[in-house]
Protein backbone atom coordinates (compact mmCIF):
# COMPACT_ATOMS: atom_id res chain seq x y z
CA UNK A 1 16.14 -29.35 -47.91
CA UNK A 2 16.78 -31.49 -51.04
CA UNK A 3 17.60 -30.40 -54.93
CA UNK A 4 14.96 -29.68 -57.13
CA UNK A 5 13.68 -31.98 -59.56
CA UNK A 6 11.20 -32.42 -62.30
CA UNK A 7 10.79 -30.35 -65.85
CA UNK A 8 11.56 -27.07 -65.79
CA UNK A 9 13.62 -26.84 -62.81
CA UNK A 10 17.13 -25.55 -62.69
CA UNK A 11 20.40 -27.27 -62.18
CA UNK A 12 20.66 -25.24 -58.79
CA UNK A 13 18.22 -23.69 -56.47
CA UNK A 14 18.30 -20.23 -54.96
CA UNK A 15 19.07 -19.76 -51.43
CA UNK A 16 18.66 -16.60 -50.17
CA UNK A 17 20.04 -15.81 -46.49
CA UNK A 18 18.59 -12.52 -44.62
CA UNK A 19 20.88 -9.97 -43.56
CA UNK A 20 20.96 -10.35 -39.55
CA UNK A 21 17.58 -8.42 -38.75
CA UNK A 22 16.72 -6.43 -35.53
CA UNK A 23 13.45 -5.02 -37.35
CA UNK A 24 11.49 -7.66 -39.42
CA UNK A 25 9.02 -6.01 -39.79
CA UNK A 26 10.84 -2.97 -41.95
CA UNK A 27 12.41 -5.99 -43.83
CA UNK A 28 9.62 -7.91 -45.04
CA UNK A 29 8.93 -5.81 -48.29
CA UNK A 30 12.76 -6.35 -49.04
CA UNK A 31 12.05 -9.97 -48.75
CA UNK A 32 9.51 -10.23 -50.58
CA UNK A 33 10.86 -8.27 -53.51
CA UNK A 34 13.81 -10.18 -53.34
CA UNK A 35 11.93 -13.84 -53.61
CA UNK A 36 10.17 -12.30 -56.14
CA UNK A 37 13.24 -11.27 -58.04
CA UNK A 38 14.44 -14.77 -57.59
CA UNK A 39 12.08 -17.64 -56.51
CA UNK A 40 13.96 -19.54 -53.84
CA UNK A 41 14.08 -23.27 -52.49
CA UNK A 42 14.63 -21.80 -49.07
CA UNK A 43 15.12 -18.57 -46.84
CA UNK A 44 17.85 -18.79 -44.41
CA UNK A 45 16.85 -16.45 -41.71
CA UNK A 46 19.16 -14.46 -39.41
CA UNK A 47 18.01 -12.75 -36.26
CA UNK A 48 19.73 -10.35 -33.66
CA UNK A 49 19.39 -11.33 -30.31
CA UNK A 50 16.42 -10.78 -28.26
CA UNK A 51 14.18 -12.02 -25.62
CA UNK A 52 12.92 -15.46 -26.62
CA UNK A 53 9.38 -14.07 -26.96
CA UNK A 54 10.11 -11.61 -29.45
CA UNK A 55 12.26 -13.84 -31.57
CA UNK A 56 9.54 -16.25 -32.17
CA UNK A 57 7.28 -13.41 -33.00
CA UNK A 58 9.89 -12.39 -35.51
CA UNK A 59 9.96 -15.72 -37.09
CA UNK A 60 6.11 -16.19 -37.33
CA UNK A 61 6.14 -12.77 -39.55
CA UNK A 62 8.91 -14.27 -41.33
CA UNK A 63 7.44 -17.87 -41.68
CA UNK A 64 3.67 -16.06 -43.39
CA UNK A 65 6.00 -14.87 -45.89
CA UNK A 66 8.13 -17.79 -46.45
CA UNK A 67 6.01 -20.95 -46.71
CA UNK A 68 3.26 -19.01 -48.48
CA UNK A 69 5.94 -19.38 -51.51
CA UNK A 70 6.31 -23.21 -50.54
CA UNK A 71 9.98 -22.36 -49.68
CA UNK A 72 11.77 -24.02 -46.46
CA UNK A 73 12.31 -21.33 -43.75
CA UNK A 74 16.09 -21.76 -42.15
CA UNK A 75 16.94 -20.68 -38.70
CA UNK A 76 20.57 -19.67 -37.93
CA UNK A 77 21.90 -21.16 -35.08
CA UNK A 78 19.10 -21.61 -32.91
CA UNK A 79 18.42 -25.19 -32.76
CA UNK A 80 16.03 -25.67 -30.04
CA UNK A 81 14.04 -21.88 -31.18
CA UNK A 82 14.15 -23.47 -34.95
CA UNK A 83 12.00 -26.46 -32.86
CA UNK A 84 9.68 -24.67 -30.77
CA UNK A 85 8.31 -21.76 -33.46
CA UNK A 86 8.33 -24.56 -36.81
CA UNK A 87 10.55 -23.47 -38.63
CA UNK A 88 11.87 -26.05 -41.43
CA UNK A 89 15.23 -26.32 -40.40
CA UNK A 90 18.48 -25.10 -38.87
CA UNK A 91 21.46 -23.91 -40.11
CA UNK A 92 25.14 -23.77 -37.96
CA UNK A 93 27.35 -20.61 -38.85
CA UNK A 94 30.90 -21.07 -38.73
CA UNK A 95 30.65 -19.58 -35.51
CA UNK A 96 28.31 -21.49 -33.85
CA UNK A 97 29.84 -22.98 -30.58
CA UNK A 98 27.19 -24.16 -28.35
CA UNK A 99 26.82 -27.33 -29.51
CA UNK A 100 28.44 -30.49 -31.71
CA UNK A 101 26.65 -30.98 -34.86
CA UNK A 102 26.25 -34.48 -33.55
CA UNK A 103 24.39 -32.78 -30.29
CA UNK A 104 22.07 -30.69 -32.48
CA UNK A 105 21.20 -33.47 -34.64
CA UNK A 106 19.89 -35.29 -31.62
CA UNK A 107 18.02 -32.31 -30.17
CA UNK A 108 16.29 -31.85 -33.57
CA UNK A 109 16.26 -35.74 -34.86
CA UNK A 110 14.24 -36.06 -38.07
CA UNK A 111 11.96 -33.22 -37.64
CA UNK A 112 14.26 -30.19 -38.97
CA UNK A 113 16.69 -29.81 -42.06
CA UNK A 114 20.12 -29.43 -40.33
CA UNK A 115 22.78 -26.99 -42.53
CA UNK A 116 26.22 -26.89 -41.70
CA UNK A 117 28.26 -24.23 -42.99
CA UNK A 118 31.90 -25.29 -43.57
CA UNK A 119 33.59 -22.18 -45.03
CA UNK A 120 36.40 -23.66 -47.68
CA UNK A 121 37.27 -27.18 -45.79
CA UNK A 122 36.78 -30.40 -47.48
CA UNK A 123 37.46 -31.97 -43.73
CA UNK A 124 35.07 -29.31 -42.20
CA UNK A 125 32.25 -30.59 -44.90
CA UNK A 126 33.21 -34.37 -44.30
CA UNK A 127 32.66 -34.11 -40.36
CA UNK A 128 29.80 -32.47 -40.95
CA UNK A 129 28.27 -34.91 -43.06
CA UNK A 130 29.27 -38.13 -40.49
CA UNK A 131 27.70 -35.98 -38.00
CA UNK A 132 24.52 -35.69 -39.56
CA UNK A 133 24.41 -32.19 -41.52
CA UNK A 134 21.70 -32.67 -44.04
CA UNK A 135 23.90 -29.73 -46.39
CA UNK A 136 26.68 -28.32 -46.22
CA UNK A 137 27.41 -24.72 -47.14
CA UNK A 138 31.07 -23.50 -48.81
CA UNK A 139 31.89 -19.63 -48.92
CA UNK A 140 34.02 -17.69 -51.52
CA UNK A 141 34.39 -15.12 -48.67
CA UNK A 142 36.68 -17.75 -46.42
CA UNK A 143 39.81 -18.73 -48.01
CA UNK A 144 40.01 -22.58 -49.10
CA UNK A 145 42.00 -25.12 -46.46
CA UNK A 146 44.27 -27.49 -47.35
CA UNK A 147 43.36 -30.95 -46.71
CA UNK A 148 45.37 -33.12 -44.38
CA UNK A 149 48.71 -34.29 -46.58
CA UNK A 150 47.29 -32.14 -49.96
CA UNK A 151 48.16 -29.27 -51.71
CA UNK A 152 45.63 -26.12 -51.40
CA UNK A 153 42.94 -26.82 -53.96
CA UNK A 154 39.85 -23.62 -55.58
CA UNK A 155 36.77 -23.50 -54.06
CA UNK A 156 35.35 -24.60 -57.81
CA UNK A 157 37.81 -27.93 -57.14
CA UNK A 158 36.55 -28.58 -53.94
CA UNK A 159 33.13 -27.80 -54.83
CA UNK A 160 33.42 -30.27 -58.47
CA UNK A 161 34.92 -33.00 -56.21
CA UNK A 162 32.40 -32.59 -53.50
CA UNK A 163 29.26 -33.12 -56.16
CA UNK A 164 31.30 -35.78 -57.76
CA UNK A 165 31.72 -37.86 -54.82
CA UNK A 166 29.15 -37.36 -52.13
CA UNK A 167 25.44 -37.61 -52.26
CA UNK A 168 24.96 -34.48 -49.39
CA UNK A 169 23.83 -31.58 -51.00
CA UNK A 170 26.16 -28.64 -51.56
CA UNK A 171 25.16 -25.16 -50.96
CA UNK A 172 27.57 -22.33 -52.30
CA UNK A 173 27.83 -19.12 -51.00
CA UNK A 174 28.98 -16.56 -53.59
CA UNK A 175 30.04 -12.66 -53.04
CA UNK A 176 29.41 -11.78 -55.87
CA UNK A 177 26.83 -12.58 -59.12
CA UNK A 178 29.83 -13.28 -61.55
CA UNK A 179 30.37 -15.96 -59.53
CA UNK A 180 27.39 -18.09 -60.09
CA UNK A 181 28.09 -19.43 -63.36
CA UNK A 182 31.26 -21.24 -62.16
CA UNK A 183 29.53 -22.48 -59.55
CA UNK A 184 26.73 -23.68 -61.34
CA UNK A 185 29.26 -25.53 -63.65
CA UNK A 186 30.33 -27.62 -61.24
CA UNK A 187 27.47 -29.11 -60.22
CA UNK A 188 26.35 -27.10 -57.00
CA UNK A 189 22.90 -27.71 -55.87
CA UNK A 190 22.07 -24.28 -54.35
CA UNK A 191 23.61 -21.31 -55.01
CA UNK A 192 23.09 -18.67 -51.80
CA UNK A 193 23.88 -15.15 -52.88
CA UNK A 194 25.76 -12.84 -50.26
CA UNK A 195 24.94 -9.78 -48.45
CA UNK A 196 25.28 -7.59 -52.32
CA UNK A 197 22.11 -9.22 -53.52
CA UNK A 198 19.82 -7.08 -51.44
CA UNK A 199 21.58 -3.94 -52.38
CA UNK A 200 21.12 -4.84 -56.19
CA UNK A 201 18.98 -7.89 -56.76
CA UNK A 202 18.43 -6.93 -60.33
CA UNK A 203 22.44 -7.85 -60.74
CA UNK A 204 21.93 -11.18 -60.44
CA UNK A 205 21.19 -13.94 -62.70
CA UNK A 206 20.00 -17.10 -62.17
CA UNK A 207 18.41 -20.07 -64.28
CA UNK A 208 21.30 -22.72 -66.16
CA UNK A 209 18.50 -25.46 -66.93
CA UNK A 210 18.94 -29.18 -66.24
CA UNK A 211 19.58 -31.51 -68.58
């Protein structure tokens, strides 16, 4: 997953993250409405457990929906599934366990986008780049940590020095849609909005331009 570029494109992408879905099927109109509220780069998709078969069913109804819009489809935290049903990439929760990110980048190699979400940790996002995330994704909705030997910092700081300094692509979660601009000020490539946007996707605004 990389930034978007050329004339006309905006100084962020849209990332839009599913709620975690038992039915996809009931869903799909939701999804739709809401990528057509809001083109995005990418759908990060979130699935309740079930028996392998199903799940890859569920992502093949997603996936028709998904890369017909030339978006990337996302799995969450299910490396090896992400492989087997082609999806574009995968994405590690905070509470992903199972693996190292080193670990899934070798199970996956070159041929998935690998997201790392790293809540509000500069160290978190650092490890996760040596390890091989292609992103990394900050939250508003986890509380900002310290780095080693440093005073506690905003999640704007952390996300202005982040763009400043590394080349990996930041991804921003945000709670709420008063939170974009802020976030789009300081130079975040994707901006994902939270659970709220598919309660009221008319809310929020996207769009500050490139220069």
């Amino acid at each position: 997953m990389t930034t978007g570029q050329g004339a006309g494109m905006t100084a962020y992408d849209v990332y839009l993250a599913t709620p975690v879905l038992r039915d996809v099927e009931t869903f799909l109109p939701e999804l739709a409405r809401g990528m057509r509220q809001h083109a995005p780069a990418a759908v990060l998709l979130r699935l309740a457990d079930a028996p392998e078969a199903d799940l890859i069913k569920k992502i093949q109804t997603v996936q028709a929906v998904v890369q017909a819009q030339d978006c990337a489809l996302m799995l969450e935290d299910r490396p090896a599934l992400a492989l087997r049903a082609g999806c574009d990439g995968v994405h590690l929760s905070t509470g992903f366990a199972e693996a190292s990110i080193k670990d899934v980048r070798r199970q996956i190699a070159d041929a998935l986008q690998l997201g790392v979400s790293v809540g509000g940790s500069r160290d978190a996002a650092m490890r996760a780049g040596e390890a091989g995330a292609d992103y990394v994704s900050f939250s508003t909705a986890i509380p900002v940590a310290a780095a080693e030997g440093e005073a506690p910092e905003s999640l704007t700081d952390l996300v202005r020095w982040w763009c400043l300094v590394m080349e990996l692509p930041a991804v921003v979660e945000v709670e709420a849609p008063a939170q974009v601009a802020a976030f789009a000020q300081v130079g975040a490539d994707f901006i994902q909005p939270g659970p709220a946007y598919w309660e009221n996707m008319s809310d929020w605004t996207f769009g500050a331009e490139k220069s």
